[in-house]
N, C-alpha and C. Protein backbone atom coordinates (compact mmCIF):
# COMPACT_ATOMS: atom_id res chain seq x y z
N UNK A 1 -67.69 -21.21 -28.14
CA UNK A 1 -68.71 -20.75 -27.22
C UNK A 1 -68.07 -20.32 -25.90
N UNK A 2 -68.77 -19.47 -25.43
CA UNK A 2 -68.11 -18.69 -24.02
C UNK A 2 -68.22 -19.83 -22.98
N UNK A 3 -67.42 -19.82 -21.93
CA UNK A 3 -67.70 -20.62 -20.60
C UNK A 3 -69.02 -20.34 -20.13
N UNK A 4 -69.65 -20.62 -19.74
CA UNK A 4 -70.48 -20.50 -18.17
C UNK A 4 -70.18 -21.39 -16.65
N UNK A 5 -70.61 -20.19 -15.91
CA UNK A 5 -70.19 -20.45 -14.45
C UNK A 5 -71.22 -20.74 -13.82
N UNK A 6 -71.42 -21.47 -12.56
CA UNK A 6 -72.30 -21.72 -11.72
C UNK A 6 -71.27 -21.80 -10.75
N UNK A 7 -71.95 -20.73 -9.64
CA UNK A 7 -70.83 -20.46 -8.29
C UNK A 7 -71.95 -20.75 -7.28
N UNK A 8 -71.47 -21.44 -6.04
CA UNK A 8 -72.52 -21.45 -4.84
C UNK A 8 -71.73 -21.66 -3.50
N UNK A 9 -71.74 -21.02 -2.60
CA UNK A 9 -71.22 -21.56 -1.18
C UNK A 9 -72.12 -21.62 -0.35
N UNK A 10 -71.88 -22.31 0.84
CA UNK A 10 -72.67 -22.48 1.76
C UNK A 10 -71.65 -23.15 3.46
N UNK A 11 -72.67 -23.01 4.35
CA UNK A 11 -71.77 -24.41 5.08
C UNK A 11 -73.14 -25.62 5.47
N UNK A 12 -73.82 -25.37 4.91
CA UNK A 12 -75.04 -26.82 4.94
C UNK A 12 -74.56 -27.68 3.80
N UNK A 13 -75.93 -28.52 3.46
CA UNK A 13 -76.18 -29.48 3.29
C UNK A 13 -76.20 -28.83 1.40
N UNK A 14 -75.33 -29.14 0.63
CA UNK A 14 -75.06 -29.47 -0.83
C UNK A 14 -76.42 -30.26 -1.80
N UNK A 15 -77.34 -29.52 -2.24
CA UNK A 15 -78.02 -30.48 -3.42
C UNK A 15 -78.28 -29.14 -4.47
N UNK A 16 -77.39 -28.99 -5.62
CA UNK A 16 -77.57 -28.28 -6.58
C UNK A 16 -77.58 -28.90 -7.53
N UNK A 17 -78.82 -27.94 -8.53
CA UNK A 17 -79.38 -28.62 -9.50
C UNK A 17 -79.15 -27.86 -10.42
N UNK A 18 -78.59 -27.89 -11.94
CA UNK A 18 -77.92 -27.10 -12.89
C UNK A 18 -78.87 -27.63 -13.70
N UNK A 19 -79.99 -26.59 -14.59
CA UNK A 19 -80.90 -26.80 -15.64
C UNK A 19 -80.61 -25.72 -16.29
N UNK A 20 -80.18 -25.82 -17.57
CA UNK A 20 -80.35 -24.94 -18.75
C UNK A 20 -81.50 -25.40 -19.55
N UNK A 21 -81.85 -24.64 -20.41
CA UNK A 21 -83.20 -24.89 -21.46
C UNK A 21 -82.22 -25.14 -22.94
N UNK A 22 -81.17 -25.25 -22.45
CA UNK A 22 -80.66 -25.93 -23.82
C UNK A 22 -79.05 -26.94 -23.73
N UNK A 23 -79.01 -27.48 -24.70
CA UNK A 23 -77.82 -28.73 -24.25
C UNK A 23 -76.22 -27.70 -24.10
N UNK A 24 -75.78 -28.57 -23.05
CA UNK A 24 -74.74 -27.81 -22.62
C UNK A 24 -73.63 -29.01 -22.24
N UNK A 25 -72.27 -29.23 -22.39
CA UNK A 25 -71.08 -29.37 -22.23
C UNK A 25 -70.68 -29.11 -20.87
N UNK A 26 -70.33 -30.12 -20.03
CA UNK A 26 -69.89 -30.07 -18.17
C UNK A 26 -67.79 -30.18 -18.76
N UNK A 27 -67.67 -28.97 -18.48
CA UNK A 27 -65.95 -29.03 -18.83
C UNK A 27 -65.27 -29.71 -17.39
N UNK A 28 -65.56 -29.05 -16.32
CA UNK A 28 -64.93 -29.48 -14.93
C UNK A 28 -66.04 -28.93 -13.73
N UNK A 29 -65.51 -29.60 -12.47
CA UNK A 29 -66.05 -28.77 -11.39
C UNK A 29 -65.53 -29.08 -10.06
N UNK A 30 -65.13 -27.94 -9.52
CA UNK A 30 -64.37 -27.66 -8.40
C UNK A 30 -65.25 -27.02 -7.31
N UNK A 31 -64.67 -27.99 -6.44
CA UNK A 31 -65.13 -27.71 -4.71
C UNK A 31 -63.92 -27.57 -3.87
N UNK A 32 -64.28 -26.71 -3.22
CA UNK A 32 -63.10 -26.51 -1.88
C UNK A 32 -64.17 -26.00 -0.94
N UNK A 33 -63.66 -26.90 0.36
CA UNK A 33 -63.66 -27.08 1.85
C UNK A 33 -63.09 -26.00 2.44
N UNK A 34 -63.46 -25.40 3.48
CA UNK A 34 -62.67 -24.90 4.36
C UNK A 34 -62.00 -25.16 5.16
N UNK A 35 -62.08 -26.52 5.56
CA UNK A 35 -61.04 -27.53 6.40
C UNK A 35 -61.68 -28.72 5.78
N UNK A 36 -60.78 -29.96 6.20
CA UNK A 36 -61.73 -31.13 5.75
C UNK A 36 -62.60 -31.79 6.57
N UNK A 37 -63.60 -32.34 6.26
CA UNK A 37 -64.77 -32.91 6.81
C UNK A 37 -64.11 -33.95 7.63
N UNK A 38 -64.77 -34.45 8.49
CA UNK A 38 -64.10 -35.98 9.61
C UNK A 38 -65.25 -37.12 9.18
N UNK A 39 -66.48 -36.67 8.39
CA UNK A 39 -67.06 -37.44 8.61
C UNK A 39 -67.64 -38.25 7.19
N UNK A 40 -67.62 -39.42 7.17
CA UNK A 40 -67.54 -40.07 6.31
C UNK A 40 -68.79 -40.09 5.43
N UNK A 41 -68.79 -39.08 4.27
CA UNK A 41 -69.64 -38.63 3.64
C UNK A 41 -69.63 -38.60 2.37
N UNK A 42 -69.91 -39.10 1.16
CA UNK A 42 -69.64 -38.71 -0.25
C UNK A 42 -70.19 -37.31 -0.75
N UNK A 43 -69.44 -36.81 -1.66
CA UNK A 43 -69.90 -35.94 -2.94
C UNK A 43 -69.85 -36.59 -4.16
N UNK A 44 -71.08 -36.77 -4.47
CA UNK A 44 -71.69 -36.56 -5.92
C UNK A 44 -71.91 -35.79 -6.89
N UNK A 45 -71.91 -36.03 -7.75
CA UNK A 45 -72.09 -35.80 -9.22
C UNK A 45 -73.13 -36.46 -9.99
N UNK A 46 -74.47 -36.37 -10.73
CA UNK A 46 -75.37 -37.45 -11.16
C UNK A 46 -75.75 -36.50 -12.32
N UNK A 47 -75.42 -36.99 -13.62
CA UNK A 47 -76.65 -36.53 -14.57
C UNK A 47 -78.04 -37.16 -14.71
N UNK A 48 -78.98 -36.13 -14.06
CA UNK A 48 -80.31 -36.95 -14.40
C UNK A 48 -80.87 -36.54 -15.54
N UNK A 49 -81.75 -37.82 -15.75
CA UNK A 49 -82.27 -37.73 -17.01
C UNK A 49 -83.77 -37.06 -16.50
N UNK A 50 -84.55 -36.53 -18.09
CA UNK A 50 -85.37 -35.98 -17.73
C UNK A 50 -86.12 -37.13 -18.40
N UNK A 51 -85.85 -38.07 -19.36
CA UNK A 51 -87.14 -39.04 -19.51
C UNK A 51 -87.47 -40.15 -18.42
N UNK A 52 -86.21 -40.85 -17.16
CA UNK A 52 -86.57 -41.38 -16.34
C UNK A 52 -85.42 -41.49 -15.52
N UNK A 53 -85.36 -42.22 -14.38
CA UNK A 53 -84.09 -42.54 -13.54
C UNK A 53 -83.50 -43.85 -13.47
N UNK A 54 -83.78 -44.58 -14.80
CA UNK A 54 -83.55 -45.77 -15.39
C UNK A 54 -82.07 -44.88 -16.22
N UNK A 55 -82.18 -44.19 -16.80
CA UNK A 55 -81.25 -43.36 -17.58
C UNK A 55 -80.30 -42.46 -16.56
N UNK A 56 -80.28 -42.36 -15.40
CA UNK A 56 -79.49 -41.52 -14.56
C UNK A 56 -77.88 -42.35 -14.56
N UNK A 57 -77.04 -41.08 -14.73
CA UNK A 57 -75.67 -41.59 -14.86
C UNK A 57 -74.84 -40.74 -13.71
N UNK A 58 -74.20 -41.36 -12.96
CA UNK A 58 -73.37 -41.18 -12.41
C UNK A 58 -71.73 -40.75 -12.53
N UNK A 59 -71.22 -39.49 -12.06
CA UNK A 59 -70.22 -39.00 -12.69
C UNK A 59 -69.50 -39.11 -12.05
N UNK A 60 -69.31 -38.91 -10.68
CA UNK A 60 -68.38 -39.01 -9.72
C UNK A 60 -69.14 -39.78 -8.44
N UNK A 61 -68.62 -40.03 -7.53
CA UNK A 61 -68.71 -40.19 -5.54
C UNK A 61 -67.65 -40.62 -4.73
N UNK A 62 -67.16 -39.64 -4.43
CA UNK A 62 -66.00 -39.57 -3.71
C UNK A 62 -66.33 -39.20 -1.98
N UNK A 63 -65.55 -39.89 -1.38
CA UNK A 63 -65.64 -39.93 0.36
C UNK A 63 -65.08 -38.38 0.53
N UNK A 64 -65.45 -37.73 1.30
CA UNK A 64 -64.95 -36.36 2.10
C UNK A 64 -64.42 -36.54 2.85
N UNK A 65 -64.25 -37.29 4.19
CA UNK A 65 -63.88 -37.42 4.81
C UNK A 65 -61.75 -37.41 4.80
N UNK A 66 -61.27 -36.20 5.18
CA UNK A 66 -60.42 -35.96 5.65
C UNK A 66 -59.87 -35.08 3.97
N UNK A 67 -60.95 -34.70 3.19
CA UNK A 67 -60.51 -33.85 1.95
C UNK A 67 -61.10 -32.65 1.88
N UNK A 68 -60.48 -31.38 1.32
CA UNK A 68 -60.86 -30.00 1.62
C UNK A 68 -61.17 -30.08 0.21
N UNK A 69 -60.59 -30.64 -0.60
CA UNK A 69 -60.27 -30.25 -2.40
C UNK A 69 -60.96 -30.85 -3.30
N UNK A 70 -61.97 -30.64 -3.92
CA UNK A 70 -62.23 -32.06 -5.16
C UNK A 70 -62.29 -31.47 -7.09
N UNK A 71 -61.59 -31.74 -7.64
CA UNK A 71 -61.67 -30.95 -9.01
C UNK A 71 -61.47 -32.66 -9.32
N UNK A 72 -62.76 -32.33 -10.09
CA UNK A 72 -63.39 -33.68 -11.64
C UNK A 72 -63.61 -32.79 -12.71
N UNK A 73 -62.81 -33.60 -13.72
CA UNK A 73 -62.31 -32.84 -15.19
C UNK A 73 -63.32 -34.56 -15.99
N UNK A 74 -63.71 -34.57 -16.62
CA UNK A 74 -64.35 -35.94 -17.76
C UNK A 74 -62.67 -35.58 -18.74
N UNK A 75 -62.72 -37.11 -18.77
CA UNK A 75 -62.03 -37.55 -19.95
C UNK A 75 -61.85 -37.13 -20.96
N UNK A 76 -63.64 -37.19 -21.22
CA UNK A 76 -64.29 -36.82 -22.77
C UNK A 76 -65.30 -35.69 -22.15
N UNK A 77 -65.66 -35.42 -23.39
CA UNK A 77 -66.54 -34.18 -23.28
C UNK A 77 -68.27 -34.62 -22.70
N UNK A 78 -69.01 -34.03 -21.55
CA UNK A 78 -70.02 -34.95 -21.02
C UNK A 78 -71.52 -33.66 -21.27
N UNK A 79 -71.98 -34.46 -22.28
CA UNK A 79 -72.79 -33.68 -23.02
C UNK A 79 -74.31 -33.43 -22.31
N UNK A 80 -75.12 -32.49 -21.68
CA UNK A 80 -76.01 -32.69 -21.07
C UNK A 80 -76.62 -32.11 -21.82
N UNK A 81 -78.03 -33.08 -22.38
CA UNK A 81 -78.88 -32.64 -23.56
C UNK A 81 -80.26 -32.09 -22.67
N UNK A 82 -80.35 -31.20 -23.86
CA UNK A 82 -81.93 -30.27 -23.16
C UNK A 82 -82.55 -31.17 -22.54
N UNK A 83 -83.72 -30.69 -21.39
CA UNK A 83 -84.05 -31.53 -20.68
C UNK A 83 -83.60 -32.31 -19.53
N UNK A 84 -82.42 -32.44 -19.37
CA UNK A 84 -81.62 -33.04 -18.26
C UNK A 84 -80.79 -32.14 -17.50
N UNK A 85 -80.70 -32.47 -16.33
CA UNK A 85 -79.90 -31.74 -15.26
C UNK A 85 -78.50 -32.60 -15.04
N UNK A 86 -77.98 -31.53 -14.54
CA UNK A 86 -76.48 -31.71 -13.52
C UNK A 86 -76.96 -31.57 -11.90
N UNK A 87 -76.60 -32.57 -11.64
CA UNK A 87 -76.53 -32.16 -9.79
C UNK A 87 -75.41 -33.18 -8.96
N UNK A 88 -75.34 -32.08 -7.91
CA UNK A 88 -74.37 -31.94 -6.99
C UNK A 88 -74.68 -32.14 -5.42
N UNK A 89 -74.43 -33.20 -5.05
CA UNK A 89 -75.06 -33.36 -3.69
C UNK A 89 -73.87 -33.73 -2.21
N UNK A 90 -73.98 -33.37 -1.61
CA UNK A 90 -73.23 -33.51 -0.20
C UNK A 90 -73.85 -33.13 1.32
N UNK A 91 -73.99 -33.98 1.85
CA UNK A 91 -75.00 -34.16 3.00
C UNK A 91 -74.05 -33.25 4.18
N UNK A 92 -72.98 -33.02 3.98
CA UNK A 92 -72.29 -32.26 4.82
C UNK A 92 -72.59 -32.12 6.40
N UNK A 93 -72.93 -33.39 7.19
CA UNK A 93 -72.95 -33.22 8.55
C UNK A 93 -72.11 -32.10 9.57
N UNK A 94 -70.71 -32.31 9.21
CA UNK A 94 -69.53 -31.10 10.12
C UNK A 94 -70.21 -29.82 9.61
N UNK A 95 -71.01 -29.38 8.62
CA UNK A 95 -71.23 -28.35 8.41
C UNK A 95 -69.93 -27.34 8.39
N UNK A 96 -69.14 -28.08 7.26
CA UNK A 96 -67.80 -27.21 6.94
C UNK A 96 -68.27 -26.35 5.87
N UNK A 97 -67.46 -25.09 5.81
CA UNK A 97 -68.34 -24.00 4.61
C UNK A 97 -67.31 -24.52 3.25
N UNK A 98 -68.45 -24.35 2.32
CA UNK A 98 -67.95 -24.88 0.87
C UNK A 98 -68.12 -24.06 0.09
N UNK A 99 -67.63 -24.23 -1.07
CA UNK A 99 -67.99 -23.20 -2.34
C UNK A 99 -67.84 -24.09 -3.78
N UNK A 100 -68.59 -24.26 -4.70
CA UNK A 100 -68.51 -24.95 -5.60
C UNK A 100 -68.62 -24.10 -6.91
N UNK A 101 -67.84 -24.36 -7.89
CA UNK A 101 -67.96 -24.02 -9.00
C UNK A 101 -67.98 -24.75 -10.26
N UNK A 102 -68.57 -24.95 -10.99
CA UNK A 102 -69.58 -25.90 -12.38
C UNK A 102 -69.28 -24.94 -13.48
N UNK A 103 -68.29 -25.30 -14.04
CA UNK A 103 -67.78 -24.69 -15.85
C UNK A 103 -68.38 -25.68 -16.84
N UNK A 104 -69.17 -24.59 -17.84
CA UNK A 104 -69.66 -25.64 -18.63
C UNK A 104 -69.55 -24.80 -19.73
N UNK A 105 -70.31 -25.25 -21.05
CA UNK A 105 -70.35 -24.41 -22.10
C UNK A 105 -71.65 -25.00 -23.04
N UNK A 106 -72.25 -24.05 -23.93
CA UNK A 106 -72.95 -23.96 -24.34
C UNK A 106 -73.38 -25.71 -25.55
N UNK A 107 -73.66 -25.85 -25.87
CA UNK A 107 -73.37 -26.39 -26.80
C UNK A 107 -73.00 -28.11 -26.61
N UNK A 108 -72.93 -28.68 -27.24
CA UNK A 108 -71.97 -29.97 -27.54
C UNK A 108 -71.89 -30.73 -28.69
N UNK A 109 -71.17 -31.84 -28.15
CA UNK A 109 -71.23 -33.10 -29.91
C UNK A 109 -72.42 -33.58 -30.27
């Protein structure tokens, strides 16, 4: 199956929400900073579920503070079944400009 891309920059406040209408495969996803943040802030990663938030899984949360760079690769292959989202959140106070990119692929196990 072909890649798909999800590209977004900004210099606010990070909450993207990745919904396909069918199950899809999260290969990696890369963020870069334009300088690094000072302020002590996480980026997230959360697969939510669409039957409740009893089922919400957490993929990453990593501090920003003093990092321009973040690439999260899964181990294993992280299967997001119809119905459920990918999202991406960063409260980005310094209002440093970002750009994020979400490789995924069609399909999974």
């Amino acid at each position: 199956m072909a890649r798909e891309f999800t590209r977004v920059t900004s210099n606010g406040v990070m909450s993207i929400t990745v919904s396909r209408g069918y199950q899809y495969s999260v290969e990696e996803i890369r963020l870069h900073c334009n300088s690094a943040p000072t302020t002590a802030e996480n980026f997230v990663i959360t697969m939510v579920s669409g039957i409740n938030s009893l089922h919400n899984t957490r993929l990453l949360s990593t501090a920003m503070s003093g990092i321009s760079n973040v690439f999260w690769q899964s181990e294993k292959e992280i299967n997001i079944p119809t119905g459920d989202t990918l999202k991406c959140e960063y409260t980005n106070t310094d209002l440093v400009p970002w750009g994020i990119e979400i490789i995924a692929r069609k399909g999974g196990a």
